[in-house]
Protein backbone atom coordinates (compact mmCIF):
# COMPACT_ATOMS: atom_id res chain seq x y z
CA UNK A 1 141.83 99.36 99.67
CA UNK A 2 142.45 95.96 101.52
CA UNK A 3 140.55 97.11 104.41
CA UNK A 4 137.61 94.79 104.91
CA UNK A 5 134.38 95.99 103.71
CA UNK A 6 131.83 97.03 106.46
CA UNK A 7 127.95 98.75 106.49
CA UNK A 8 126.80 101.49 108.67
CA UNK A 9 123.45 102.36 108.85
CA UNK A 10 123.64 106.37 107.39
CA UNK A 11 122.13 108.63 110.13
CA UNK A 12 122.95 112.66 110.05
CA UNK A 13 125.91 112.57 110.54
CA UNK A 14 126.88 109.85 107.85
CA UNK A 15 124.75 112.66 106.10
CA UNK A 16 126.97 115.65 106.86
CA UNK A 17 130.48 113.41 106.16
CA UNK A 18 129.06 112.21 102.89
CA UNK A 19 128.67 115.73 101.79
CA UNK A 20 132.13 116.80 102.84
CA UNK A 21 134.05 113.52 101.56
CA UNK A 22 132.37 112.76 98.75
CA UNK A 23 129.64 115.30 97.05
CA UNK A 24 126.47 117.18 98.17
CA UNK A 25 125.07 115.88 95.46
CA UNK A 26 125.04 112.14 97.51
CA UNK A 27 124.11 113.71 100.97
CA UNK A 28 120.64 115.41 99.31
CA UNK A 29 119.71 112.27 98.03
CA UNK A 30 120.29 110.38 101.80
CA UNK A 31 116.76 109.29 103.62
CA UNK A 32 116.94 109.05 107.50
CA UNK A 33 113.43 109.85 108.70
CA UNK A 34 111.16 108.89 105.48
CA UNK A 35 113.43 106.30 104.65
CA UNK A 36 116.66 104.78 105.21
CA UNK A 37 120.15 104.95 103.98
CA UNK A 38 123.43 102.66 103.95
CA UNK A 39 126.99 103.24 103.69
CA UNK A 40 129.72 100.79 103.44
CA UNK A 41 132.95 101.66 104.71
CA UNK A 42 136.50 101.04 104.16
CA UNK A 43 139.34 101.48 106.54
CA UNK A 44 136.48 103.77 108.19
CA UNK A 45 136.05 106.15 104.98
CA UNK A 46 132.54 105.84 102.76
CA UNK A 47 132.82 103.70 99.55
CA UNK A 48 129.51 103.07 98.78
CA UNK A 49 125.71 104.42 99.50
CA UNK A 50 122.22 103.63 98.84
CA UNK A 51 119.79 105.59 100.14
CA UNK A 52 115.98 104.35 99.93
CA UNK A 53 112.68 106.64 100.40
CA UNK A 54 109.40 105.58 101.58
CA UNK A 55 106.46 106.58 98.75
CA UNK A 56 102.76 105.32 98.55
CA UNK A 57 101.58 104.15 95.84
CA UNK A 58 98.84 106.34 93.55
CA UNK A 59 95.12 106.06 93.68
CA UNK A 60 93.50 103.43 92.49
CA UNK A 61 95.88 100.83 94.22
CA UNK A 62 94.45 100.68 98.06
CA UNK A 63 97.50 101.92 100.79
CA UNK A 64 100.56 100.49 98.94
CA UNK A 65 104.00 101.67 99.74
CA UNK A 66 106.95 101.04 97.65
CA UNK A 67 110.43 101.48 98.49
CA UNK A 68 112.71 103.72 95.84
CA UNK A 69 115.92 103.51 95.93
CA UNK A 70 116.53 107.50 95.10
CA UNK A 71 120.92 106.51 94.99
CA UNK A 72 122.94 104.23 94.79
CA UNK A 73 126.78 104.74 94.33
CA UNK A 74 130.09 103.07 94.68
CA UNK A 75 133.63 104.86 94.50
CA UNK A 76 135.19 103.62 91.68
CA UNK A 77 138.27 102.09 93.10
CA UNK A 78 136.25 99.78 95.11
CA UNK A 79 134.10 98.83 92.26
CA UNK A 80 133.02 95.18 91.10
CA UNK A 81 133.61 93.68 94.56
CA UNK A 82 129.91 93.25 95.54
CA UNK A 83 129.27 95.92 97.40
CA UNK A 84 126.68 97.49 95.24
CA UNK A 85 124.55 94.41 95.05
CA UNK A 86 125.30 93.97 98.97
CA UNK A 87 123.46 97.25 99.77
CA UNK A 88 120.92 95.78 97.62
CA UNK A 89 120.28 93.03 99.35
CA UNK A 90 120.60 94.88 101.95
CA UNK A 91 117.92 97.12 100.99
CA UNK A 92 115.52 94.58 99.84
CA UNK A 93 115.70 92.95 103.26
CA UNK A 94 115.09 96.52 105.24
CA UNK A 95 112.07 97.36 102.58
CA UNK A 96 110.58 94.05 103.59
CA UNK A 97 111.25 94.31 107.29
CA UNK A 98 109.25 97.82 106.72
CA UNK A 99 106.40 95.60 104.69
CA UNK A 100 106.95 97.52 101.36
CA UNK A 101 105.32 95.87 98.57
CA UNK A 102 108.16 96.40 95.77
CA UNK A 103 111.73 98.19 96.10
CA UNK A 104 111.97 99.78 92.84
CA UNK A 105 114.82 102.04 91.41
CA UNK A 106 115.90 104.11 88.46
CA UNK A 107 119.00 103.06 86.15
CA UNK A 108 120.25 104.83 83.27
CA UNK A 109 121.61 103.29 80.46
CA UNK A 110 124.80 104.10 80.71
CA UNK A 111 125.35 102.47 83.64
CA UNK A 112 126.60 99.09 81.80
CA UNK A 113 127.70 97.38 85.36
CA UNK A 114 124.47 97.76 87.02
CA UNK A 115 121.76 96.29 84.29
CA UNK A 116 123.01 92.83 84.68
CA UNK A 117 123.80 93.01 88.16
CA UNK A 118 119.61 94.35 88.21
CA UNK A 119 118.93 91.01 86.57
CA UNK A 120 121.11 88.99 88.26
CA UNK A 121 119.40 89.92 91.87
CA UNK A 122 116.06 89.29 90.33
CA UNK A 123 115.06 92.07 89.59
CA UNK A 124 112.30 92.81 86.11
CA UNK A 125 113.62 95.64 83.97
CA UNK A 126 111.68 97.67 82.08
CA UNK A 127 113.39 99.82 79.65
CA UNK A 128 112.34 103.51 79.66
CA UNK A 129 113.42 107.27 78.52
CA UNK A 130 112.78 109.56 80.88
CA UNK A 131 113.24 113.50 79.78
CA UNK A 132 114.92 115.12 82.85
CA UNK A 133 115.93 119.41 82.79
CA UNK A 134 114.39 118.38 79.07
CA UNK A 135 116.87 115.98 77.86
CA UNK A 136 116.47 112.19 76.74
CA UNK A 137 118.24 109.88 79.04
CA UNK A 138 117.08 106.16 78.03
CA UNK A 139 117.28 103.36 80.70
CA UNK A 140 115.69 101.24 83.09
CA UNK A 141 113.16 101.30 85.76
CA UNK A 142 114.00 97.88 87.40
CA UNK A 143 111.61 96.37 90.70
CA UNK A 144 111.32 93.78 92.37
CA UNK A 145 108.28 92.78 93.85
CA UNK A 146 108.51 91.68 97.78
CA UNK A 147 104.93 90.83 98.15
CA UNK A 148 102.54 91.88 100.78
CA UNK A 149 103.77 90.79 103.71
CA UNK A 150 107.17 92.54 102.04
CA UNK A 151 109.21 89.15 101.42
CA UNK A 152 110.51 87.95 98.83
């Protein structure tokens, strides 16, 4: 756990290791071709992930693409050491290197640690319930808008 933190980009087979080391359920949710993903590292093991997808925008906007950030985890023993809103910045740098107009994500209530650290990077929140399998799970959609040339 003293290991210095590092970043990888996450290619396939960051893909396959995810799902054997630390659930399926992260390794689905990785983007390598119509998107991108990001894994820090720790002593050479994954510790944290965020994985963004490429979507356009709907009709009547002209050709906009966003960037969604479809997951973004970090083991719990390496928790509240930065490295969440590192592969945010992260992200938001990559998403305007790719001209995206906003990088926009999904955060459930519950998830007390990552509202303010939403805030704190600039980001708006807007709170929202969204019913997913039919059940009501209240929390935020949070964006933050990179412009059109995709910088900040």
């Amino acid at each position: 756990m003293n290991d210095p933190v590092e970043y990888v980009a996450g290619d396939e087979a960051w893909r396959e290791r995810i799902g054997r080391e630390w659930s399926e359920m992260a390794a689905r949710h990785m983007h390598v071709d119509d998107g991108f993903s990001i894994v820090a590292t720790s002593g050479g093991a994954p510790v944290g992930l965020i994985a963004v997808v490429w979507r356009d925008l709907p009709p009547p906007l002209p050709a906009t693409v966003e960037a969604f950030i479809d997951i973004i985890e970090v083991r719990p023993a390496f928790r509240r050491r930065g490295i969440a809103a590192r592969l945010v910045q992260m992200a938001v740098a990559r998403s305007g290197e790719h001209s995206a107009y906003q990088l926009r994500a999904w955060s459930s209530a519950d998830k007390t640690e990552a509202i303010p650290m939403w805030r704190a990077l600039g980001f708006g929140l807007c709170p929202a319930t969204v019913y997913p399998r039919g059940e009501q799970v209240d929390g935020y959609f949070v964006a933050l808008v990179l412009g059109a040339s995709g910088a900040p």
